[in-house]
N, C-alpha and C. Protein backbone atom coordinates (compact mmCIF):
# COMPACT_ATOMS: atom_id res chain seq x y z
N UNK A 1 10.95 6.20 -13.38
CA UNK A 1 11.95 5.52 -12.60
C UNK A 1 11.32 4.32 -11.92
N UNK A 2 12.15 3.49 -11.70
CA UNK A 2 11.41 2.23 -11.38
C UNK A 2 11.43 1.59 -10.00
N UNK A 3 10.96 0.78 -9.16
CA UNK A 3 11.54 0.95 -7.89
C UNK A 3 12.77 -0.14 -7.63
N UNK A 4 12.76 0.02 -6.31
CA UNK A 4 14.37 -0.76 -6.18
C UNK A 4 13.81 -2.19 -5.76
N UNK A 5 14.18 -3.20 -5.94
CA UNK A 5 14.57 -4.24 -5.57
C UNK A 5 14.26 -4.35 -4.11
N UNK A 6 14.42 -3.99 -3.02
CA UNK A 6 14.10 -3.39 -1.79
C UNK A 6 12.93 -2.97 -1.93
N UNK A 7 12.53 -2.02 -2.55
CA UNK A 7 11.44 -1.80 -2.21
C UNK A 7 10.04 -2.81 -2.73
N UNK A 8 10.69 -3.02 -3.68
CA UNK A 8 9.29 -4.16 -4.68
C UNK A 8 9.51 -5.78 -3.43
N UNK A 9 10.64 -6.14 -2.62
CA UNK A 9 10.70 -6.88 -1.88
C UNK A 9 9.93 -6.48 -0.46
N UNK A 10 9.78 -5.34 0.04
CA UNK A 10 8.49 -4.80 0.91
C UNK A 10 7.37 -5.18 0.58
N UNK A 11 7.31 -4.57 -0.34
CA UNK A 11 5.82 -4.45 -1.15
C UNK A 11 5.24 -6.04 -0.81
N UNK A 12 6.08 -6.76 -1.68
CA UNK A 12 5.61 -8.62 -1.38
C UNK A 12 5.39 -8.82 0.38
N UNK A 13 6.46 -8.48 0.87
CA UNK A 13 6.15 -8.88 2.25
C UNK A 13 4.87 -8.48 3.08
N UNK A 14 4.38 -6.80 2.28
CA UNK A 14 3.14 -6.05 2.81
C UNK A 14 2.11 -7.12 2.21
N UNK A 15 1.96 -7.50 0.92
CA UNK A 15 0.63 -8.10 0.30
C UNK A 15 0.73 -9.27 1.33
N UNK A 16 1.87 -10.39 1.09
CA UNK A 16 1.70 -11.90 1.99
C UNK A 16 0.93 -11.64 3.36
N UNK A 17 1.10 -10.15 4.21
CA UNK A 17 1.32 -10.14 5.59
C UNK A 17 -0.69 -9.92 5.49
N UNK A 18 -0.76 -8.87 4.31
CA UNK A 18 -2.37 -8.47 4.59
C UNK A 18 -3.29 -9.92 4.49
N UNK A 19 -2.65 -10.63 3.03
CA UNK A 19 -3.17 -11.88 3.67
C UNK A 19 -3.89 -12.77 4.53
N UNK A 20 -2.66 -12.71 5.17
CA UNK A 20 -3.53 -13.55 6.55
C UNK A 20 -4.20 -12.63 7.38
N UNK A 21 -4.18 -11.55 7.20
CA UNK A 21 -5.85 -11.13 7.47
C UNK A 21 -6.90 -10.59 6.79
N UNK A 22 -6.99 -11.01 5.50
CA UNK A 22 -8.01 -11.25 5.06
C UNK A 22 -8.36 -13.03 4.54
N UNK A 23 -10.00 -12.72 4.89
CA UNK A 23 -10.45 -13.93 4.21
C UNK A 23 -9.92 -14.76 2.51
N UNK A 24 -9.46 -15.47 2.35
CA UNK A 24 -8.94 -15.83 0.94
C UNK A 24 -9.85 -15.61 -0.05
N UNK A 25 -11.27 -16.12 0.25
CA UNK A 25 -12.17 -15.26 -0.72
C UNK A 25 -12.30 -13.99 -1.26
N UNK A 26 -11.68 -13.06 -0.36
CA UNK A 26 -11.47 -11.85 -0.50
C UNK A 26 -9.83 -10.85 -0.85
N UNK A 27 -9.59 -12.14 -1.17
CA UNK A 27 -7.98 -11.93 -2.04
C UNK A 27 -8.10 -10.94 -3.21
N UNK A 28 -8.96 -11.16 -3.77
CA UNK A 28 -9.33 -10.23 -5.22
C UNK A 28 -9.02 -8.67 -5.32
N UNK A 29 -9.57 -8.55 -3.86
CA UNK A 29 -10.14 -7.10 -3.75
C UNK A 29 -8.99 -6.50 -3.13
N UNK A 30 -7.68 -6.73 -2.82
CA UNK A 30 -6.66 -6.53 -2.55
C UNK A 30 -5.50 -5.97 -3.64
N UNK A 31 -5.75 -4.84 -3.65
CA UNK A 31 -5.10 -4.01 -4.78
C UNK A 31 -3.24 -3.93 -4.36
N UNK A 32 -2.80 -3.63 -5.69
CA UNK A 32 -1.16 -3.92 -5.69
C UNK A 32 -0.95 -2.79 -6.64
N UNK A 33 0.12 -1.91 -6.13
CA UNK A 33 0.33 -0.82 -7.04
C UNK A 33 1.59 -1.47 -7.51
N UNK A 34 1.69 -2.16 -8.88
CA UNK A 34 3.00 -2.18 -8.95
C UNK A 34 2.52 -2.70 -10.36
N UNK A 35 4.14 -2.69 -11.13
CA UNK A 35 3.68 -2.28 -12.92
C UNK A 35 3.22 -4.01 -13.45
N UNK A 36 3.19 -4.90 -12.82
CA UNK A 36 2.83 -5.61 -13.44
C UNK A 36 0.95 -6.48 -13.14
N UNK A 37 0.29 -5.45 -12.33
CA UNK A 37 -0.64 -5.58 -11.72
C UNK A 37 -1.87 -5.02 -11.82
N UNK A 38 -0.81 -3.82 -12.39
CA UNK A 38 -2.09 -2.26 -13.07
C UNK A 38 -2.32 -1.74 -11.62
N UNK A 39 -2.48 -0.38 -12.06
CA UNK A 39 -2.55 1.01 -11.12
C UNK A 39 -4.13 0.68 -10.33
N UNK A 40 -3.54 0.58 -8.46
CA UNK A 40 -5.01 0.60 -7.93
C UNK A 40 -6.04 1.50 -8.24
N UNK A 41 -7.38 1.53 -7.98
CA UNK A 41 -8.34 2.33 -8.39
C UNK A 41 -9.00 3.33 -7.82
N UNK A 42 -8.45 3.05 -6.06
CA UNK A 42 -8.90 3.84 -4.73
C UNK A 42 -7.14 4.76 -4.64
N UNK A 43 -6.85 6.06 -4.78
CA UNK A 43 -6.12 6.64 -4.31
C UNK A 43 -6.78 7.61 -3.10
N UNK A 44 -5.27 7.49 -2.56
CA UNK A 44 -5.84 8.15 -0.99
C UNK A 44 -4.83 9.84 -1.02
N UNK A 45 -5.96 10.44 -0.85
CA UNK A 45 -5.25 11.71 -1.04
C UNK A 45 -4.70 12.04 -2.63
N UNK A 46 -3.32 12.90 -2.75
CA UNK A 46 -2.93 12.45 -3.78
C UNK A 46 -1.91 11.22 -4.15
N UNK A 47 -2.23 10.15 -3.15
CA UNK A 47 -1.14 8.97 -3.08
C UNK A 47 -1.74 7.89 -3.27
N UNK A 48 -1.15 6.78 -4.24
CA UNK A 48 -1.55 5.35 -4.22
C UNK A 48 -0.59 4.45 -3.47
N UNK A 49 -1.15 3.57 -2.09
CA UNK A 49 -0.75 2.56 -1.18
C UNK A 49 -0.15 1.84 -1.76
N UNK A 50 0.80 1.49 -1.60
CA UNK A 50 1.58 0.02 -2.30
C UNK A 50 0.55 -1.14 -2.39
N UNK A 51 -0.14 -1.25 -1.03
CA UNK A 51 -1.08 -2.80 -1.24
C UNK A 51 -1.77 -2.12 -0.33
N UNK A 52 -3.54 -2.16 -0.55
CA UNK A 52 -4.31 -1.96 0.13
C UNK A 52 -5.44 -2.75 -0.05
N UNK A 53 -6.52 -2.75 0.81
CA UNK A 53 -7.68 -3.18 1.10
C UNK A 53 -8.81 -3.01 1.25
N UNK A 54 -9.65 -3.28 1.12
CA UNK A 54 -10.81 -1.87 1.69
C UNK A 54 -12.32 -3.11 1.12
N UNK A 55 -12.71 -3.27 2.20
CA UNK A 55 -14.35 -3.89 2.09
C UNK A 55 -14.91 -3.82 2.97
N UNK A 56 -16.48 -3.06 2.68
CA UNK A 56 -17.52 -2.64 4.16
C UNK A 56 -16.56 -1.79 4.73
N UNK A 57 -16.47 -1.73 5.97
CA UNK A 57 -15.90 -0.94 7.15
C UNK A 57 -14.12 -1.28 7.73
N UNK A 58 -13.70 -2.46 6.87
CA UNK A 58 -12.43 -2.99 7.00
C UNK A 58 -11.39 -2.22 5.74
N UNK A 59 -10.48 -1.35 6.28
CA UNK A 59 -9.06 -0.47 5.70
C UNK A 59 -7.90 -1.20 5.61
N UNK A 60 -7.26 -1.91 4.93
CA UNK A 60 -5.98 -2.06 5.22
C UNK A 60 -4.86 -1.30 4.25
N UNK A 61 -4.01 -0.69 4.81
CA UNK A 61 -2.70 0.13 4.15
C UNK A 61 -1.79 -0.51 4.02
N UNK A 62 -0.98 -0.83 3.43
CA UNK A 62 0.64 -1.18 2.78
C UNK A 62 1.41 -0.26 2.73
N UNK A 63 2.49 0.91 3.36
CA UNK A 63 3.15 1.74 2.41
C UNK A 63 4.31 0.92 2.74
N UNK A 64 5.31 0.69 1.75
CA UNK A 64 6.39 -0.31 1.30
C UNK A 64 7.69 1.12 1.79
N UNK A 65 8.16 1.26 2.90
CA UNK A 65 9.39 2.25 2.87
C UNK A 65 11.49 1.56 3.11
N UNK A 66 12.40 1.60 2.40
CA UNK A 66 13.07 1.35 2.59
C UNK A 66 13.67 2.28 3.95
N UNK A 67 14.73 2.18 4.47
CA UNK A 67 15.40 3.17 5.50
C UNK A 67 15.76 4.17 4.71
N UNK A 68 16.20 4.41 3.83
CA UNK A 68 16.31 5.70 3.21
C UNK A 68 15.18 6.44 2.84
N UNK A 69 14.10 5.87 2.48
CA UNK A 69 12.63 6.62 2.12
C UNK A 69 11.78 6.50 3.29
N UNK A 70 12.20 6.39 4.57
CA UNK A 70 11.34 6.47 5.70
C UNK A 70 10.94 7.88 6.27
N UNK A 71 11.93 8.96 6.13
CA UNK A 71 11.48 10.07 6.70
C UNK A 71 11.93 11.17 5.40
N UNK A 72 11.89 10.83 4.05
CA UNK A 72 11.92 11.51 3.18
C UNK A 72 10.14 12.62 3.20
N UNK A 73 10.66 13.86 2.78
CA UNK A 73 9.17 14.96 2.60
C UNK A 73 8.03 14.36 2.00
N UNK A 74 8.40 13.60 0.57
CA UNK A 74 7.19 12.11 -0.20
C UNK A 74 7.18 11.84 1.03
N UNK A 75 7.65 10.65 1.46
CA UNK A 75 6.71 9.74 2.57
C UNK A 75 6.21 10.76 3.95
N UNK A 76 6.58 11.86 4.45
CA UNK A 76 5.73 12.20 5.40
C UNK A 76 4.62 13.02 4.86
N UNK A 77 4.16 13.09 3.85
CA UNK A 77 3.06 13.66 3.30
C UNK A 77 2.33 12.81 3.21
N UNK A 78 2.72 11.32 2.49
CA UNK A 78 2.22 10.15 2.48
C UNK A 78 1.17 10.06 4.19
N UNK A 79 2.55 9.88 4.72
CA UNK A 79 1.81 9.55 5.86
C UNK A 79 0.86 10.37 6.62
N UNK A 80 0.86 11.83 6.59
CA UNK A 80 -0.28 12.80 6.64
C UNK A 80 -1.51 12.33 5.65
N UNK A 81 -1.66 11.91 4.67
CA UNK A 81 -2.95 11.82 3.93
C UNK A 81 -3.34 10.39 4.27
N UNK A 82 -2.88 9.52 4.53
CA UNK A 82 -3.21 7.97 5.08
C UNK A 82 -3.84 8.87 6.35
N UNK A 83 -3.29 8.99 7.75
CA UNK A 83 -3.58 9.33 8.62
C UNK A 83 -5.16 10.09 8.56
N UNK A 84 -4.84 11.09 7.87
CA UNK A 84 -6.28 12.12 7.73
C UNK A 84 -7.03 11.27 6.96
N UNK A 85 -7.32 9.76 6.24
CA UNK A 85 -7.64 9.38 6.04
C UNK A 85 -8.98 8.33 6.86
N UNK A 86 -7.79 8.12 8.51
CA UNK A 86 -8.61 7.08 9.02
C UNK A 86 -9.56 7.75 9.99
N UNK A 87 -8.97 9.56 10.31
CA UNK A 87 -9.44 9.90 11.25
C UNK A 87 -11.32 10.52 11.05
């Protein structure tokens, strides 16, 4: 199943936003889960981030949620394995 329109429009807004905080040199290393990008290579837990980051000691997360997938059982598991992630 593919995602919605909404959600692949998150997703863009998460990558633009990580952006500007990362260095542009370091654009590369900024992974995009989405089908025309190829599957990131760091999964967290059993979940892959919509757009994430990760160099040296710097994390950044993306999860892309519409209002209907905000407090769905997927996304609060999601958000349990991100979490137990940073702690």
């Amino acid at each position: 199943m593919g995602e919605s329109r909404s959600h692949i429009n998150l997703v863009n807004i998460a990558l633009e936003y990580i952006r500007t905080l990362v260095p542009q040199e370091q654009w590369t290393l900024i992974e995009v889960d989405s089908a025309d990008s190829g599957r990131p290579t760091n999964v967290t837990g059993r979940f892959i981030p919509d757009v994430q980051f990760w160099n040296n000691d710097l994390y950044i997360l993306g999860e892309a949620k519409t209002i209907n997938d905000f407090e769905r059982e997927h996304s609060r598991k999601q958000y349990e394995a991100y979490f137990y992630l940073i702690m």
